[in-house]
PDB file of N, CA and C in Angstrom:
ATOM      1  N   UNK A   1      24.734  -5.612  11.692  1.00  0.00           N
ATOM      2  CA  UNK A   1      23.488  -5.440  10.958  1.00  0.00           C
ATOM      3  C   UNK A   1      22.476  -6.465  11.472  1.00  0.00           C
ATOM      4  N   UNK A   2      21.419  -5.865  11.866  1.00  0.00           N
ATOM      5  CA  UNK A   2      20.282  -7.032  12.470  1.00  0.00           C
ATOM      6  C   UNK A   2      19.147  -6.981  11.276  1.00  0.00           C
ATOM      7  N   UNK A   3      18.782  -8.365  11.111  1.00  0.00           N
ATOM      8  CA  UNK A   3      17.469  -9.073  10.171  1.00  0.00           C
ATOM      9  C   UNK A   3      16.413  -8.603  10.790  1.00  0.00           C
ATOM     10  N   UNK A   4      15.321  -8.009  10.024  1.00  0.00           N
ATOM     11  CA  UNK A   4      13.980  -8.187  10.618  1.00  0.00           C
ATOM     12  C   UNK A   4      13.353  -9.814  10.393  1.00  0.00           C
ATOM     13  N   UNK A   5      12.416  -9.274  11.061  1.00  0.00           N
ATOM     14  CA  UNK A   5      11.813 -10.924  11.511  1.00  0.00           C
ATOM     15  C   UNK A   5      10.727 -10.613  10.885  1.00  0.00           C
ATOM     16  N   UNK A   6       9.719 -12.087  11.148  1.00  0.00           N
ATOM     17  CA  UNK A   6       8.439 -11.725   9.992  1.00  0.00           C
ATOM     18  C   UNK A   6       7.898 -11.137  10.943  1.00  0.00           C
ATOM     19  N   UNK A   7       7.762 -10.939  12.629  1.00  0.00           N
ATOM     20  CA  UNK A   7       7.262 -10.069  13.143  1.00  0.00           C
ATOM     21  C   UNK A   7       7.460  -8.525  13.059  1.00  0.00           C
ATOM     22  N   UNK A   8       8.093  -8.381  13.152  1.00  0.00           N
ATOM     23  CA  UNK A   8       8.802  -6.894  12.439  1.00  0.00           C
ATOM     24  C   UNK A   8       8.067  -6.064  11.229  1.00  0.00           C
ATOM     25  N   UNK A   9       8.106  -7.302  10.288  1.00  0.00           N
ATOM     26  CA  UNK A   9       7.226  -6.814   9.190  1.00  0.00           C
ATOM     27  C   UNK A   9       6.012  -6.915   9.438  1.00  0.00           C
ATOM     28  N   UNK A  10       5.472  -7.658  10.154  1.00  0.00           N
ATOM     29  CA  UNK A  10       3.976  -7.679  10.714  1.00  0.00           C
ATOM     30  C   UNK A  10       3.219  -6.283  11.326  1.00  0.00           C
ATOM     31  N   UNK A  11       4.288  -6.027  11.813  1.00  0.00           N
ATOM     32  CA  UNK A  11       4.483  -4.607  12.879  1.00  0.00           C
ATOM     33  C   UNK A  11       4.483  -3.249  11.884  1.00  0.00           C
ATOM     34  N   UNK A  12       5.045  -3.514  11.043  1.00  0.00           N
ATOM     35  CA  UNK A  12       5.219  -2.420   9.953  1.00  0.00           C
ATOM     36  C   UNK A  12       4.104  -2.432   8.812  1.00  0.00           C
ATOM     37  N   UNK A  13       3.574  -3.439   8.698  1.00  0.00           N
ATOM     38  CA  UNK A  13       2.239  -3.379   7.895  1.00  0.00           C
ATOM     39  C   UNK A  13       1.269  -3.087   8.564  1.00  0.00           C
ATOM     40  N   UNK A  14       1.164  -3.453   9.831  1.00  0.00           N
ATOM     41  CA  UNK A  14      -0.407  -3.018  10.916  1.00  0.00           C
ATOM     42  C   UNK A  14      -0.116  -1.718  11.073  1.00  0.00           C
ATOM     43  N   UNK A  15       0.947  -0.977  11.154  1.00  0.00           N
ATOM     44  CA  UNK A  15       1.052   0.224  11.742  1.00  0.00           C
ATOM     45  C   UNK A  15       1.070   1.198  10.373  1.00  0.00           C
ATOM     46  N   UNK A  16       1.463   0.549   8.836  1.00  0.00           N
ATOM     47  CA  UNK A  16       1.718   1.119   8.063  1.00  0.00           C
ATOM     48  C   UNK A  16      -0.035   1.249   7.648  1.00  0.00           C
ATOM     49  N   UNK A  17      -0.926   0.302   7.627  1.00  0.00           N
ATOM     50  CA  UNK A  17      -1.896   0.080   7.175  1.00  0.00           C
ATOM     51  C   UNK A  17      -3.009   0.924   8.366  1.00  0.00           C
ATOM     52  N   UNK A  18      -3.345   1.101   9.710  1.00  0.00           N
ATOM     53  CA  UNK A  18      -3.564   1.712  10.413  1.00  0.00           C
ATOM     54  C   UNK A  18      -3.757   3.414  10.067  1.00  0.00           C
ATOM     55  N   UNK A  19      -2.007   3.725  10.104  1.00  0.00           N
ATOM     56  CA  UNK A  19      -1.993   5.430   9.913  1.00  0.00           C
ATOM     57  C   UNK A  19      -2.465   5.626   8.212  1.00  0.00           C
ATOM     58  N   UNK A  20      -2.113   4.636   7.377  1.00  0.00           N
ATOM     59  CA  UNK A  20      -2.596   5.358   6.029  1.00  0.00           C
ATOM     60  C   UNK A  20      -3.940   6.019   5.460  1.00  0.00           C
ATOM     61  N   UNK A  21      -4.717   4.470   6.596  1.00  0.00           N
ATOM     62  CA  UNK A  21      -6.142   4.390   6.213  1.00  0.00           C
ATOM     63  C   UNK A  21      -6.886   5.706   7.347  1.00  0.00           C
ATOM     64  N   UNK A  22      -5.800   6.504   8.181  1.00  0.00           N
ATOM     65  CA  UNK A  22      -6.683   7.535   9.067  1.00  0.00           C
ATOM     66  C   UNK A  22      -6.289   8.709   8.089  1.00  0.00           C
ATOM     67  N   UNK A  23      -4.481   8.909   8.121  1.00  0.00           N
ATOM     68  CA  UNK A  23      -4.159  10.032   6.904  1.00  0.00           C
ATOM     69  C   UNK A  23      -5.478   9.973   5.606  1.00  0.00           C
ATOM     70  N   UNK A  24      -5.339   8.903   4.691  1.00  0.00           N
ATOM     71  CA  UNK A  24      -6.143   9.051   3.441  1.00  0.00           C
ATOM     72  C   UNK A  24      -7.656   9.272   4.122  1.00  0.00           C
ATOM     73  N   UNK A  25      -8.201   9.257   4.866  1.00  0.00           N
ATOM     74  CA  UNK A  25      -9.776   9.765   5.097  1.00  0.00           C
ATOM     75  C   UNK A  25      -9.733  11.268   5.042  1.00  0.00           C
ATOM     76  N   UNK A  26      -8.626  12.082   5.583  1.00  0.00           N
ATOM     77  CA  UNK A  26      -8.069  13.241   6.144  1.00  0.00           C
ATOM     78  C   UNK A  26      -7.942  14.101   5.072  1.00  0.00           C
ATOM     79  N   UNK A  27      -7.500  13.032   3.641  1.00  0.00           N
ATOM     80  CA  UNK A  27      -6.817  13.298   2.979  1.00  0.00           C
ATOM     81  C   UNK A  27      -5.018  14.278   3.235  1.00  0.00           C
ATOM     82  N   UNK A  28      -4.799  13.793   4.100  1.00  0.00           N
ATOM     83  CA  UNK A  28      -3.096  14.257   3.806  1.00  0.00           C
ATOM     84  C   UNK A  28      -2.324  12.909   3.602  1.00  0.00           C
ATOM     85  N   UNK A  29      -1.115  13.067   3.529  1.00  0.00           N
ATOM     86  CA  UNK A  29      -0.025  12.207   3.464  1.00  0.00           C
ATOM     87  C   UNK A  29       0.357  11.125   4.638  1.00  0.00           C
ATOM     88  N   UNK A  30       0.017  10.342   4.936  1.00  0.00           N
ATOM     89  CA  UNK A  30       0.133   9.353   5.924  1.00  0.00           C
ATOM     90  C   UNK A  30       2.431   9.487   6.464  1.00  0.00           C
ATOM     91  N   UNK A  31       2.978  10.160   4.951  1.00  0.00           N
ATOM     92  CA  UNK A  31       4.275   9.780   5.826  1.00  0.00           C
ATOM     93  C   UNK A  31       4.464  10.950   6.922  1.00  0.00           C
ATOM     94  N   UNK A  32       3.639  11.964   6.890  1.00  0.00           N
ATOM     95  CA  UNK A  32       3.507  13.366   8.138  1.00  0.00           C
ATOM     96  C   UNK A  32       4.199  12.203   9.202  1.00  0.00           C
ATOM     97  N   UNK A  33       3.384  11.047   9.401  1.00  0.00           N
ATOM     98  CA  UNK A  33       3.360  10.148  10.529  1.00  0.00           C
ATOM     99  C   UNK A  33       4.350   9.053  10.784  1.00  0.00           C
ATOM    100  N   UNK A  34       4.111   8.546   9.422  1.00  0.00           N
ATOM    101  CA  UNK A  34       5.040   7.430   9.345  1.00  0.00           C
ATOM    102  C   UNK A  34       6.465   7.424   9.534  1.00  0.00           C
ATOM    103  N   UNK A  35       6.875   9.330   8.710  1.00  0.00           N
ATOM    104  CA  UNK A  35       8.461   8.631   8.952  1.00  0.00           C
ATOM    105  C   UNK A  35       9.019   8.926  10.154  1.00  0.00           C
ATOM    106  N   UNK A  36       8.320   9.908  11.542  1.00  0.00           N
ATOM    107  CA  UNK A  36       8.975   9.700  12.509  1.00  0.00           C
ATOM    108  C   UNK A  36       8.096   8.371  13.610  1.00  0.00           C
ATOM    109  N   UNK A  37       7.345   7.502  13.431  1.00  0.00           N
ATOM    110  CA  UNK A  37       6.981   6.000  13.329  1.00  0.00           C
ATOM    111  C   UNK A  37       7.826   5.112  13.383  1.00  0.00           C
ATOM    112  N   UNK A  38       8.330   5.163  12.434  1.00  0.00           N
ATOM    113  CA  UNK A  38       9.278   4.341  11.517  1.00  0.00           C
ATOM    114  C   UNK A  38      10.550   4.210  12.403  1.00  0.00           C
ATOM    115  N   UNK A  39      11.122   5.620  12.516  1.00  0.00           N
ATOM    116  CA  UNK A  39      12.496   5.923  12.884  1.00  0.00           C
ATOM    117  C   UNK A  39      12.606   5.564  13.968  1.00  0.00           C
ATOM    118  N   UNK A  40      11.455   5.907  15.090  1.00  0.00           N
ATOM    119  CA  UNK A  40      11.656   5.578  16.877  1.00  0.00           C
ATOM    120  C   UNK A  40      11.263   3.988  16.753  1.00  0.00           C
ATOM    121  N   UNK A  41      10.630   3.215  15.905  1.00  0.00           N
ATOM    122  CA  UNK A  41      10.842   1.736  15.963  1.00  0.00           C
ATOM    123  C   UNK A  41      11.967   1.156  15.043  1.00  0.00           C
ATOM    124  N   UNK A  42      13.161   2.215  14.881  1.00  0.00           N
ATOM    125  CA  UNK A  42      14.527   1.665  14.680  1.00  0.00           C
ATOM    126  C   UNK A  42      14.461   1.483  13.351  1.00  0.00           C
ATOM    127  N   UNK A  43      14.125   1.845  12.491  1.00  0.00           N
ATOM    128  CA  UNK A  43      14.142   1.828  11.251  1.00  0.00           C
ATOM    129  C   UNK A  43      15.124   3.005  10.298  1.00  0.00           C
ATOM    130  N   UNK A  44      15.800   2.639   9.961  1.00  0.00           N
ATOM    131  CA  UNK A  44      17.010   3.931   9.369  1.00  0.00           C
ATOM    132  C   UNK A  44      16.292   4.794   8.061  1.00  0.00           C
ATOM    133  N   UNK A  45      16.411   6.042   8.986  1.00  0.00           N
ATOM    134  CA  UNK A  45      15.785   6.967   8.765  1.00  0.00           C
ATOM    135  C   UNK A  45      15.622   7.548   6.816  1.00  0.00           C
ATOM    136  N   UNK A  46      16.633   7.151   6.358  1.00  0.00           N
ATOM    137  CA  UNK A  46      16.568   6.970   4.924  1.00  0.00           C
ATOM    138  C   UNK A  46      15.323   6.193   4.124  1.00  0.00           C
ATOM    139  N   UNK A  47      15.494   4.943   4.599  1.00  0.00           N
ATOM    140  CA  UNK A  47      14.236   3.916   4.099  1.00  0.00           C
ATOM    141  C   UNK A  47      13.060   4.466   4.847  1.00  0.00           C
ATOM    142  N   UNK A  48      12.963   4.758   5.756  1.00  0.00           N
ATOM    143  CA  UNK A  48      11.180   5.368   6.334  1.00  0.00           C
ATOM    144  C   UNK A  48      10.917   6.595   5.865  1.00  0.00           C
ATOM    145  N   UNK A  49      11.793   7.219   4.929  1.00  0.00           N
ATOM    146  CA  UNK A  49      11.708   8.599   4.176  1.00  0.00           C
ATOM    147  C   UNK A  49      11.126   7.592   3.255  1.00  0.00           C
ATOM    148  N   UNK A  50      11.752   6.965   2.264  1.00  0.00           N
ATOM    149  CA  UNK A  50      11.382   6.792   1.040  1.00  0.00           C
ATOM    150  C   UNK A  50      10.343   5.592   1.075  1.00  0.00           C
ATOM    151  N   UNK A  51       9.543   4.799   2.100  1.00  0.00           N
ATOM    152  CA  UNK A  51       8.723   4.646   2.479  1.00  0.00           C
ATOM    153  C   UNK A  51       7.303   4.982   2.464  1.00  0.00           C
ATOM    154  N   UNK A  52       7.814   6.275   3.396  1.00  0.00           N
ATOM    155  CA  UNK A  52       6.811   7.490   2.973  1.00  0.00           C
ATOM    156  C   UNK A  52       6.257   7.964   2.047  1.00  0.00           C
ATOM    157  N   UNK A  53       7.518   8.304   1.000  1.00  0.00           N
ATOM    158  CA  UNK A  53       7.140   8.869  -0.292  1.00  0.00           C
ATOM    159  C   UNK A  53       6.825   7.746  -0.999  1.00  0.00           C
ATOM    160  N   UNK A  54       6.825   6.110  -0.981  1.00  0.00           N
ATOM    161  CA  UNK A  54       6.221   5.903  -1.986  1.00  0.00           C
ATOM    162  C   UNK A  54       4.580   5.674  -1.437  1.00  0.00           C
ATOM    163  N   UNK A  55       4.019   5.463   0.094  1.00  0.00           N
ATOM    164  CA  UNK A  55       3.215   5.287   0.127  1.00  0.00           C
ATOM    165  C   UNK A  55       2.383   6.803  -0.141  1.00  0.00           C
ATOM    166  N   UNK A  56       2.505   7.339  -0.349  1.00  0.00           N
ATOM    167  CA  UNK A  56       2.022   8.566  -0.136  1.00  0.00           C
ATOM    168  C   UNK A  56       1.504   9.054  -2.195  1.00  0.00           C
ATOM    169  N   UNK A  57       2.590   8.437  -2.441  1.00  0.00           N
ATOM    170  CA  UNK A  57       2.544   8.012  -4.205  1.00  0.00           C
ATOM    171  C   UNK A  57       1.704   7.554  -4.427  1.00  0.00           C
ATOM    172  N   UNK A  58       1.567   5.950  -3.784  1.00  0.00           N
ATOM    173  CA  UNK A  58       0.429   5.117  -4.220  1.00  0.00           C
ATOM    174  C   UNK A  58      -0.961   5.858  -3.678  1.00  0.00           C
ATOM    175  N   UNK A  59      -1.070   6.355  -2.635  1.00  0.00           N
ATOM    176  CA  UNK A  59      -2.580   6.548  -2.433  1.00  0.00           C
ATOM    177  C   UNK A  59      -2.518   8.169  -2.979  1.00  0.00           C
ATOM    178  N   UNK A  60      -1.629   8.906  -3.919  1.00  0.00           N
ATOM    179  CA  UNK A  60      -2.249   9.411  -4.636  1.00  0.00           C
ATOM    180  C   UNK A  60      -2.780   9.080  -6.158  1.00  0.00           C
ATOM    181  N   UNK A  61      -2.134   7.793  -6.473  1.00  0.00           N
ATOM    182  CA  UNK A  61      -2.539   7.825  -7.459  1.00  0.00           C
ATOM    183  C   UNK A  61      -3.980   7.030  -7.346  1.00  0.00           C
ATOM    184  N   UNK A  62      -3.911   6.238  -6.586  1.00  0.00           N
ATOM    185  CA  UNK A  62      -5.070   5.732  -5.992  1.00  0.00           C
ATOM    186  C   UNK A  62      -6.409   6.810  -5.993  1.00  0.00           C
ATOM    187  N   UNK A  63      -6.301   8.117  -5.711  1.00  0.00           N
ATOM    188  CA  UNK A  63      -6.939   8.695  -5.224  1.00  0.00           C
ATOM    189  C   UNK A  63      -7.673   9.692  -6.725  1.00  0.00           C
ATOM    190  N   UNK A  64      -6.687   9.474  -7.422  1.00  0.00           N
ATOM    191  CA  UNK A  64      -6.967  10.391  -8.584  1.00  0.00           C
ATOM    192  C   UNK A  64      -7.410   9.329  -9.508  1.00  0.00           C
ATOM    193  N   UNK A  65      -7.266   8.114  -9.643  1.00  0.00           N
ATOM    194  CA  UNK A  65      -8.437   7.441 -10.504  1.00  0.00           C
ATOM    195  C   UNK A  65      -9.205   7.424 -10.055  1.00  0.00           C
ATOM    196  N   UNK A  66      -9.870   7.186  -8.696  1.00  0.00           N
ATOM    197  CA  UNK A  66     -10.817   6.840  -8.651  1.00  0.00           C
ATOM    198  C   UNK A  66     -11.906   8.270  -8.636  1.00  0.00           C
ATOM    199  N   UNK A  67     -11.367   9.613  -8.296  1.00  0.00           N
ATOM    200  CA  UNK A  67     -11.604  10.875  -8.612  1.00  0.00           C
ATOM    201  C   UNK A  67     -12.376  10.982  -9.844  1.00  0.00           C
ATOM    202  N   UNK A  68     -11.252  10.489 -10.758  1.00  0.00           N
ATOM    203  CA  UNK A  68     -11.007  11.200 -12.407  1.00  0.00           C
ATOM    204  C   UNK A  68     -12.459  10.096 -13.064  1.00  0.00           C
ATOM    205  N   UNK A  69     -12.381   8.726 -12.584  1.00  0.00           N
ATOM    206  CA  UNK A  69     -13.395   7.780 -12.832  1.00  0.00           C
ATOM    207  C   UNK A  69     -14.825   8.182 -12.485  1.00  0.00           C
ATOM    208  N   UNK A  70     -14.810   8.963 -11.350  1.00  0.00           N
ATOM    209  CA  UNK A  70     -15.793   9.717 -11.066  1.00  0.00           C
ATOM    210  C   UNK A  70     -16.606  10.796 -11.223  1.00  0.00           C
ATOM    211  N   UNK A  71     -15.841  11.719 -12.058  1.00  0.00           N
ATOM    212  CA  UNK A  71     -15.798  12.835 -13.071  1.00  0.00           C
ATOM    213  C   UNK A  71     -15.646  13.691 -11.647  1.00  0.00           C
ATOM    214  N   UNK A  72     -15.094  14.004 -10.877  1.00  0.00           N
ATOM    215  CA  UNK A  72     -14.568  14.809  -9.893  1.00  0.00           C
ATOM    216  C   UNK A  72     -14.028  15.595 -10.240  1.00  0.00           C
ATOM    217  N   UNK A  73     -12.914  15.501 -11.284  1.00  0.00           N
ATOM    218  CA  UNK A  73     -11.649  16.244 -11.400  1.00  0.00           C
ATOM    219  C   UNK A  73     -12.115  17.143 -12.295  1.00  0.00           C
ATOM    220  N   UNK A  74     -12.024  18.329 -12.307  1.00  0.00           N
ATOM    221  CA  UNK A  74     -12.289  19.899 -13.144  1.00  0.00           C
ATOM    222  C   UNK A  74     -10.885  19.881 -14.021  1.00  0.00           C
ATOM    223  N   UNK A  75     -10.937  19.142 -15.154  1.00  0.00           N
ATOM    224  CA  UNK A  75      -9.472  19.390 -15.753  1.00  0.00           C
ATOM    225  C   UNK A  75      -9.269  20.879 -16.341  1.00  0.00           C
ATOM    226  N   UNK A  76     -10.542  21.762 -16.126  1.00  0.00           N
ATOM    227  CA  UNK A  76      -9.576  23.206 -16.675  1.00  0.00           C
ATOM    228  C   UNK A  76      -9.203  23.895 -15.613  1.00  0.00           C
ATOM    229  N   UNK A  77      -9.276  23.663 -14.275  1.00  0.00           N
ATOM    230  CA  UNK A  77      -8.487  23.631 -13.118  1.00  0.00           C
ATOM    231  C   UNK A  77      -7.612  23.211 -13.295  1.00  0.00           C
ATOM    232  N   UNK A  78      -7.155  21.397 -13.421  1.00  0.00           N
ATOM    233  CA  UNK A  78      -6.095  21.123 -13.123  1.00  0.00           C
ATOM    234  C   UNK A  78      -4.777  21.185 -13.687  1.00  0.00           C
ATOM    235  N   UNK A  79      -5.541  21.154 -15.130  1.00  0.00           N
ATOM    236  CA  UNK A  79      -4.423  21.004 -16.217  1.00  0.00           C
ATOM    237  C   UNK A  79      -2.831  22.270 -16.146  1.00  0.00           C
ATOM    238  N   UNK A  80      -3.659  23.733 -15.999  1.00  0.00           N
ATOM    239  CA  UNK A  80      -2.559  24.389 -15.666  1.00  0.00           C
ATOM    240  C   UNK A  80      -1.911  24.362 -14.441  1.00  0.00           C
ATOM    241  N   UNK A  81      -2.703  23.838 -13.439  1.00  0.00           N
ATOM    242  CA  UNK A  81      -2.045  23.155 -12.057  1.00  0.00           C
ATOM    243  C   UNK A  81      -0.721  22.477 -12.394  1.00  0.00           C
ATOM    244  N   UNK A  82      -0.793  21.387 -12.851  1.00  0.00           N
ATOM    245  CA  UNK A  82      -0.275  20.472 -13.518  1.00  0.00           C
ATOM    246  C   UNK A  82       0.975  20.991 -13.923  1.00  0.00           C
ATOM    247  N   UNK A  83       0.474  21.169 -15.682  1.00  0.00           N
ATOM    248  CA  UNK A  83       1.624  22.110 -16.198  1.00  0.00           C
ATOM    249  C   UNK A  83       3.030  22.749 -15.434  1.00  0.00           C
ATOM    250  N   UNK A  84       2.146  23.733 -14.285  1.00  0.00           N
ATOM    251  CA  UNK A  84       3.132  24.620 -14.097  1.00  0.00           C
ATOM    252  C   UNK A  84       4.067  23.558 -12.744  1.00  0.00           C
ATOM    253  N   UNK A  85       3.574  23.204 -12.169  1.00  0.00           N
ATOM    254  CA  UNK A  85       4.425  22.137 -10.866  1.00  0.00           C
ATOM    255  C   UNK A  85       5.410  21.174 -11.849  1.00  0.00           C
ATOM    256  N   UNK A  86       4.916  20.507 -12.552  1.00  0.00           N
ATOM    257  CA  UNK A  86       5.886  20.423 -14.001  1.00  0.00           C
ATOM    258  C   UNK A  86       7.437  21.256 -14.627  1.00  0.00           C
ATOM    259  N   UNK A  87       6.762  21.899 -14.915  1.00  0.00           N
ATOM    260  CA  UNK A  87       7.904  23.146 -15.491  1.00  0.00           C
ATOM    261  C   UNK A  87       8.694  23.686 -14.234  1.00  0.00           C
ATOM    262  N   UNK A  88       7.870  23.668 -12.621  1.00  0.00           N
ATOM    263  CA  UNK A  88       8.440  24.476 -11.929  1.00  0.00           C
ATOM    264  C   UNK A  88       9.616  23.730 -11.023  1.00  0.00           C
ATOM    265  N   UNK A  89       9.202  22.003 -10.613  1.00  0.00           N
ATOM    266  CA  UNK A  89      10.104  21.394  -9.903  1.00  0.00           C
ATOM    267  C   UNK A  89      11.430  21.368 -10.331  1.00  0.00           C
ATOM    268  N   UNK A  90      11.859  21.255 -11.074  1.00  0.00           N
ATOM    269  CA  UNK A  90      13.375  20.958 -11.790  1.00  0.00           C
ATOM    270  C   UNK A  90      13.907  22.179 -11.752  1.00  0.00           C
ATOM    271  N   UNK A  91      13.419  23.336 -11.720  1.00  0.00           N
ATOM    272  CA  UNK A  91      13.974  24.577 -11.680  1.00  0.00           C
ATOM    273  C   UNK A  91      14.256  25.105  -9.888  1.00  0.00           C
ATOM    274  N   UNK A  92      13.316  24.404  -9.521  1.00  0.00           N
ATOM    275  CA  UNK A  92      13.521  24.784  -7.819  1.00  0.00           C
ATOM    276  C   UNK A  92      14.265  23.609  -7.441  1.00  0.00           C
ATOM    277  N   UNK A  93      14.441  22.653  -7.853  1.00  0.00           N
ATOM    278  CA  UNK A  93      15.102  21.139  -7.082  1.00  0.00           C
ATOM    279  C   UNK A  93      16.696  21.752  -7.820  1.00  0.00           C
ATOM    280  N   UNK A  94      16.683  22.248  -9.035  1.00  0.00           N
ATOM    281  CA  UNK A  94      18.513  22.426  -9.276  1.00  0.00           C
ATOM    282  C   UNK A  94      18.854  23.702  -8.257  1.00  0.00           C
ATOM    283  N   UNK A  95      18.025  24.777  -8.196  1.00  0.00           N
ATOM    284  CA  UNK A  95      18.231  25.770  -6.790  1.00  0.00           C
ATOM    285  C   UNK A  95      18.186  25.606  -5.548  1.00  0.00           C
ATOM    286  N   UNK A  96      18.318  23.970  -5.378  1.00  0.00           N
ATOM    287  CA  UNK A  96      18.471  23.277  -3.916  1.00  0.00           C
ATOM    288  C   UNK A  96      19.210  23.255  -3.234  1.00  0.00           C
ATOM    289  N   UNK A  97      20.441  23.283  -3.809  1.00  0.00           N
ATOM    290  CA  UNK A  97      21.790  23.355  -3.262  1.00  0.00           C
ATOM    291  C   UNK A  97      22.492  24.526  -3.173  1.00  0.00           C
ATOM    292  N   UNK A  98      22.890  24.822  -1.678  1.00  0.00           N
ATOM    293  CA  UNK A  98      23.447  26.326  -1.595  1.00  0.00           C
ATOM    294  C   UNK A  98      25.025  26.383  -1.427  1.00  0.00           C
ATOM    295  N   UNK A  99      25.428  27.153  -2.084  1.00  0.00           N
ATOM    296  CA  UNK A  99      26.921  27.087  -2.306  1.00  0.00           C
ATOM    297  C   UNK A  99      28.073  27.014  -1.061  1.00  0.00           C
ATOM    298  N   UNK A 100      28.574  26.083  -0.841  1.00  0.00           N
ATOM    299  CA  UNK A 100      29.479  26.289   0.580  1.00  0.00           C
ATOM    300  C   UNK A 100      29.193  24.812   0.897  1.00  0.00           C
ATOM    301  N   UNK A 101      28.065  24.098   0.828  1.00  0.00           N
ATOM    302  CA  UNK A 101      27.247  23.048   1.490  1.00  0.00           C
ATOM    303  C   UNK A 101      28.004  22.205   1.118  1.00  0.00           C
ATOM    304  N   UNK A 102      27.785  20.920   1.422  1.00  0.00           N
ATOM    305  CA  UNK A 102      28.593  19.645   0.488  1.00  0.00           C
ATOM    306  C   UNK A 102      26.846  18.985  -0.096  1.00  0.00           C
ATOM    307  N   UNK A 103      27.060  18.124  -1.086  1.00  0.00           N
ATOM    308  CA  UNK A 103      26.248  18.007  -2.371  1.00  0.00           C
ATOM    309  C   UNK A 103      25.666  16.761  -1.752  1.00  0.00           C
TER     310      UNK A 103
END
């Protein structure tokens, strides 16, 4: 098992901070980029997944206050948006697994 160094992390914040700030202008998800980034500078591919997803978390939530602060957001648009991705994930994430597979 090898330590990163504080260069390492140096490397992973310029590069993390770089692609986020081009993704979020774009508005998509900066981990499109990051997690194969991540992986070819040796990073195990698990943690640059969940990496991803949390940066991708933060600059949405980032993105929706400052939206919602702005009166941007059409909540009789969103609300049934909302709602239904709600009700619908847990029903498609337990139909994830196909029988035969290992879990």
């Amino acid at each position: 098992m090898t330590f990163m160094t504080v260069f390492d992390y140096g490397t992973y914040f310029v590069v993390t901070f770089i692609v986020s700030t081009v993704f979020a202008s774009g508005g998509v998800g900066s981990a499109v980029a990051l997690v194969p980034i991540f992986s070819m500078m040796e990073l195990p591919l698990n943690l640059a997944k969940t990496i991803g997803l949390f940066i991708n978390s933060a600059s949405t939530i980032a993105a929706s206050t400052i939206n919602v602060r702005k009166g941007l957001v059409d909540f009789r648009f969103a609300l049934p948006l909302v709602v239904s991705v709600l009700v619908a994930t847990p029903l498609l994430i337990s139909n994830d697994r196909q029988p035969g597979l290992p879990s």
